[in-house]
C-alpha atoms as a PDB file:
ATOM      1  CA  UNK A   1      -5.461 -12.770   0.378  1.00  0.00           C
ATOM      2  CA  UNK A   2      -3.650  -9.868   2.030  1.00  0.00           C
ATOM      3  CA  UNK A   3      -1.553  -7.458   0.317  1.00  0.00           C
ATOM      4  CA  UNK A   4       2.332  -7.031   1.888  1.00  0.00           C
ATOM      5  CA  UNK A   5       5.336  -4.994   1.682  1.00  0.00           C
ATOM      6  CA  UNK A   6       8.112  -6.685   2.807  1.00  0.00           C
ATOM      7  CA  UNK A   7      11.390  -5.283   2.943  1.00  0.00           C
ATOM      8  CA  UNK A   8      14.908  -6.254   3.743  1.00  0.00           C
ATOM      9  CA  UNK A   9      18.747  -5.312   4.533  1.00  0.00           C
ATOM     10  CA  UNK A  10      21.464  -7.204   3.731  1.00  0.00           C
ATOM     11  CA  UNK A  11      24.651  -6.985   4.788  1.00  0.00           C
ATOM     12  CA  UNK A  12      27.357  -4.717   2.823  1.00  0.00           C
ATOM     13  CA  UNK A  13      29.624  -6.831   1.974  1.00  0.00           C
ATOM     14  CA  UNK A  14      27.455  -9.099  -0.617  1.00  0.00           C
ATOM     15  CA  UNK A  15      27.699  -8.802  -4.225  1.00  0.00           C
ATOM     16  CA  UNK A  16      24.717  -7.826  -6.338  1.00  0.00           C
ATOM     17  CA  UNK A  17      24.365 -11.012  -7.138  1.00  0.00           C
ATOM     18  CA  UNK A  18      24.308 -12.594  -3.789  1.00  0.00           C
ATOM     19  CA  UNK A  19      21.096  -9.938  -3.158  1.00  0.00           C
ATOM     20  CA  UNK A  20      19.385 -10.760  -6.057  1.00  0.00           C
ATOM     21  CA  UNK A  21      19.946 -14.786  -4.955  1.00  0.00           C
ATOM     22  CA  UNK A  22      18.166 -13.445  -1.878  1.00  0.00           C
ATOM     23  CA  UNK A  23      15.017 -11.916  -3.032  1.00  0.00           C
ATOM     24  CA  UNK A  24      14.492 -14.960  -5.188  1.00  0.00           C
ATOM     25  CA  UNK A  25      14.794 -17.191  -2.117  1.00  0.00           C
ATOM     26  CA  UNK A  26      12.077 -14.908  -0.564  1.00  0.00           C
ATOM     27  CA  UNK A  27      10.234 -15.666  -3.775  1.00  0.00           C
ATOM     28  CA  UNK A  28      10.595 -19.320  -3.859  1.00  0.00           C
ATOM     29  CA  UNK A  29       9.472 -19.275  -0.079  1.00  0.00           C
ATOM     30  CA  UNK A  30       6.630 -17.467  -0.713  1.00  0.00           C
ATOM     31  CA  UNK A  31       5.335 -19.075  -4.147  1.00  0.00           C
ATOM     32  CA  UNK A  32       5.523 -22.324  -2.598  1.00  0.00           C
ATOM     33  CA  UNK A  33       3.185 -21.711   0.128  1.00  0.00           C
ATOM     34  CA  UNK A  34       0.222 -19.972  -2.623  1.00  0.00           C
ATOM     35  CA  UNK A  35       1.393 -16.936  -2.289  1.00  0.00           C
ATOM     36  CA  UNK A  36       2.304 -14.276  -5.059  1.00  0.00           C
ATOM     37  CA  UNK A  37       5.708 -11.473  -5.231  1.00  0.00           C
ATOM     38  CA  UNK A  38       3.319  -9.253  -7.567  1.00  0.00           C
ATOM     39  CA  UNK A  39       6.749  -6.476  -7.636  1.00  0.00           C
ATOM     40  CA  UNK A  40      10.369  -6.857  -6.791  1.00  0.00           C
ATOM     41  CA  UNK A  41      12.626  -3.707  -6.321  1.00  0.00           C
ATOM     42  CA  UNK A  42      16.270  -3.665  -5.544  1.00  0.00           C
ATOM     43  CA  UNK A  43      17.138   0.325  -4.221  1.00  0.00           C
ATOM     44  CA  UNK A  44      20.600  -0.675  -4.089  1.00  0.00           C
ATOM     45  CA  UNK A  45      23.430  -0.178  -1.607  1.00  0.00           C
ATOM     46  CA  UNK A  46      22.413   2.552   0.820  1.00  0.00           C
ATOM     47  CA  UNK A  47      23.730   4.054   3.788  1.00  0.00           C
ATOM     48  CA  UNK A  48      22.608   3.667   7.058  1.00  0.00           C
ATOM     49  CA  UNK A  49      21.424   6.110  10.441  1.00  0.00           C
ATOM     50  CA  UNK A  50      23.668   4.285  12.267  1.00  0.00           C
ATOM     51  CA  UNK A  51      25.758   1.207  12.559  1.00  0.00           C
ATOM     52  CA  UNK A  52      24.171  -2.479  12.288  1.00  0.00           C
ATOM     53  CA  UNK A  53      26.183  -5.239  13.040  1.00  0.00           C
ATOM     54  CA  UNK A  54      29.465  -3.555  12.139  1.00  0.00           C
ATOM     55  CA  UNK A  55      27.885  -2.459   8.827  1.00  0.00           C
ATOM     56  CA  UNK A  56      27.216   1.173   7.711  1.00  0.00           C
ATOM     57  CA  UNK A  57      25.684   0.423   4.596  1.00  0.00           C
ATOM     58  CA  UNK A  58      23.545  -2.573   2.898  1.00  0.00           C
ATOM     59  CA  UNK A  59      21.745  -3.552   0.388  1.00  0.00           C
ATOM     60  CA  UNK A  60      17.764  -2.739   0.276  1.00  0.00           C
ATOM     61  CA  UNK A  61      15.728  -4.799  -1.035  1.00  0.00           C
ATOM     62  CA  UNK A  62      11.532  -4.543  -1.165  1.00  0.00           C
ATOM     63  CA  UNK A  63       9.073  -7.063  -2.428  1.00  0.00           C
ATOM     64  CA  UNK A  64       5.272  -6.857  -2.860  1.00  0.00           C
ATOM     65  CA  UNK A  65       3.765  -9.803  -1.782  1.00  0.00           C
ATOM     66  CA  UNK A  66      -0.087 -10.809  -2.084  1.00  0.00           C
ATOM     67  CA  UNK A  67      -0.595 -14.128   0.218  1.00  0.00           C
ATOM     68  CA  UNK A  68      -2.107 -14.984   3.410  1.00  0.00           C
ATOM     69  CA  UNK A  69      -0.761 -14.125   6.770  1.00  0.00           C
ATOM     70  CA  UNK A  70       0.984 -17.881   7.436  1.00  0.00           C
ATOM     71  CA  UNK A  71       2.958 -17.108   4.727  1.00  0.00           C
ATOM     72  CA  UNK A  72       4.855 -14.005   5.749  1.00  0.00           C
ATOM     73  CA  UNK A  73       4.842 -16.068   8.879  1.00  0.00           C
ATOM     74  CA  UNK A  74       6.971 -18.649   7.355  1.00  0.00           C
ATOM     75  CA  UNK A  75       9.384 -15.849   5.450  1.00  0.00           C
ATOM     76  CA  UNK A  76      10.090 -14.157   8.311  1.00  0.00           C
ATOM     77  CA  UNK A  77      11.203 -17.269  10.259  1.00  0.00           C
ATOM     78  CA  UNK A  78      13.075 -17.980   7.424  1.00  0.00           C
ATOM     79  CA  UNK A  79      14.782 -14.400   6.931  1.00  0.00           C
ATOM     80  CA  UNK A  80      15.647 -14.484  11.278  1.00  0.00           C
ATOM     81  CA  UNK A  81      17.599 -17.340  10.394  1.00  0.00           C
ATOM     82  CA  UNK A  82      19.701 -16.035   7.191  1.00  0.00           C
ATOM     83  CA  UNK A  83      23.143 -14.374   8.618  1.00  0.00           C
ATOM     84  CA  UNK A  84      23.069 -12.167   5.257  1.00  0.00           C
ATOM     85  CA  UNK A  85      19.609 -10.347   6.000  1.00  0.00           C
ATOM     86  CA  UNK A  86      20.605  -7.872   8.889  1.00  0.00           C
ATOM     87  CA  UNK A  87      17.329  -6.119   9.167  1.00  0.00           C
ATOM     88  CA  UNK A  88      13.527  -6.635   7.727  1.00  0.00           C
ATOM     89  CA  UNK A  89      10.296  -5.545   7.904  1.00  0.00           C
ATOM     90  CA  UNK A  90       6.865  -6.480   6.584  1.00  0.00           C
ATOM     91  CA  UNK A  91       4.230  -4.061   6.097  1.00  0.00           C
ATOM     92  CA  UNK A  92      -0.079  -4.926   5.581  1.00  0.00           C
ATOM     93  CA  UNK A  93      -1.088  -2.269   2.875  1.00  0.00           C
ATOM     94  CA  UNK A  94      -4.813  -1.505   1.617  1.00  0.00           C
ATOM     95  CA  UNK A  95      -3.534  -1.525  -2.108  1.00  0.00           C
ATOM     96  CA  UNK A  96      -0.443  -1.921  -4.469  1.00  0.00           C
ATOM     97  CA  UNK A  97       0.995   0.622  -5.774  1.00  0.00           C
ATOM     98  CA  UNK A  98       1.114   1.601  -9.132  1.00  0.00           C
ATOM     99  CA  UNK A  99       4.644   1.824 -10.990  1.00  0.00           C
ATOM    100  CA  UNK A 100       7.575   2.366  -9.043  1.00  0.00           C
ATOM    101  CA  UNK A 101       7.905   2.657  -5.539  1.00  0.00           C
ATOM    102  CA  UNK A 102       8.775   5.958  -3.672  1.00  0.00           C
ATOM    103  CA  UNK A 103      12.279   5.310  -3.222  1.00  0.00           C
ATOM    104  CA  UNK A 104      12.596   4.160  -7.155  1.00  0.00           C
ATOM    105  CA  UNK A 105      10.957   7.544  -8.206  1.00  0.00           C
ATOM    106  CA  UNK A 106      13.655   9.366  -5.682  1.00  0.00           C
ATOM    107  CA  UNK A 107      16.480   7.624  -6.851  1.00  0.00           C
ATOM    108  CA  UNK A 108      15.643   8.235 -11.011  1.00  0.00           C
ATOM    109  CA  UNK A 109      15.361  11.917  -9.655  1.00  0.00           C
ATOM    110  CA  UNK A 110      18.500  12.264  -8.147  1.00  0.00           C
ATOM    111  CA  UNK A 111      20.063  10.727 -10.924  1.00  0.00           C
ATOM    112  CA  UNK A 112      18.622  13.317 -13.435  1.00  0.00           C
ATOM    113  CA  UNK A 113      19.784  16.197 -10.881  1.00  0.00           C
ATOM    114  CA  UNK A 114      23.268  15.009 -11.230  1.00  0.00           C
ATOM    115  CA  UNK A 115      23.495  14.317 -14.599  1.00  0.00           C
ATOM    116  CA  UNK A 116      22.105  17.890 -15.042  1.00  0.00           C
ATOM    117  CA  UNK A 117      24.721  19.639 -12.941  1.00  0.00           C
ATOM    118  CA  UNK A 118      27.403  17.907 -15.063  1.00  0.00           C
ATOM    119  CA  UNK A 119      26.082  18.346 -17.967  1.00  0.00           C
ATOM    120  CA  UNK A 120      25.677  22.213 -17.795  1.00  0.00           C
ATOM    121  CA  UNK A 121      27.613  24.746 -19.459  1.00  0.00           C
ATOM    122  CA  UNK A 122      28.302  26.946 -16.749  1.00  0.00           C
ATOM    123  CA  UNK A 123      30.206  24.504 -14.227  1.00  0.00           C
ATOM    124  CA  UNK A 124      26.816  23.232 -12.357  1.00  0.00           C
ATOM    125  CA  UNK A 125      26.117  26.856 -10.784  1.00  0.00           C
ATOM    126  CA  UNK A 126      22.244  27.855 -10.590  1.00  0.00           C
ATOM    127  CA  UNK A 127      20.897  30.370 -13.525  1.00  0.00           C
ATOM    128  CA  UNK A 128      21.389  34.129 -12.606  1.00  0.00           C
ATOM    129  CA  UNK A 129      18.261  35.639 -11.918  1.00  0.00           C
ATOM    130  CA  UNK A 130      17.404  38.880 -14.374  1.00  0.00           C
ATOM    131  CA  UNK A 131      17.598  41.350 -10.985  1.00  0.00           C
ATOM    132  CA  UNK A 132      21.113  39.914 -10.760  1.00  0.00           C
ATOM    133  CA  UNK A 133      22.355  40.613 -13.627  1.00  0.00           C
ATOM    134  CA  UNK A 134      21.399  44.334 -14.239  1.00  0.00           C
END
């Protein structure tokens, strides 16, 4: 079987719940034809480049999928017909990737930057050099 990455918007206006309810759709559709989700990661509600279908942000969602190609066949058809998916794409890789995705690692970083910045003493400025302060 073929390793996959398949990845999807949905629309703004959905609850976290609704998304989740999504991806395990995906899963069920993809389980029942002998395929595998071997990794599923929600990245939250993003903005977008520009506007799709009246919506500026949505909801990402990615799933790692190990099955043959019929099967993404049959999710796709089935995502093109969902009103709440506004954008997807599926992706053949060579191999999984270990741990989090890319976009996980970039998100736990930015969230350490900002916690950081609040958290410092001196109001969230840089450290003065040693030049700077002779």
């Amino acid at each position: 079987m073929a390793l996959y990455e398949h990845v999807f918007l949905a629309r703004q206006d959905l609850a976290q719940a609704q998304v989740d309810a999504l991806a395990e759709i995906a899963t069920k559709i993809i389980e029942d034809n002998q395929g595998r989700v071997t990794k599923t990661e929600t990245w939250g509600l993003r903005s977008l480049a520009y506007r799709i279908a009246k919506n500026r942000k949505a909801h990402y969602v990615m799933l790692e999928i190990d099955a043959p190609g019929t099967v993404i066949a049959e999710l796709e058809r089935q995502t093109q017909i969902n009103e709440d998916v506004i954008r997807y794409m599926t992706v053949r890789i060579d191999e999984a990737e270990a741990g989090p995705s890319v976009m996980m690692r970039k998100q736990e970083r930015d969230r350490e930057r900002r916690s950081d910045r609040e958290g410092g003493r001196d109001g969230g400025r840089p450290p003065r050099r040693e030049e700077e302060l002779a």
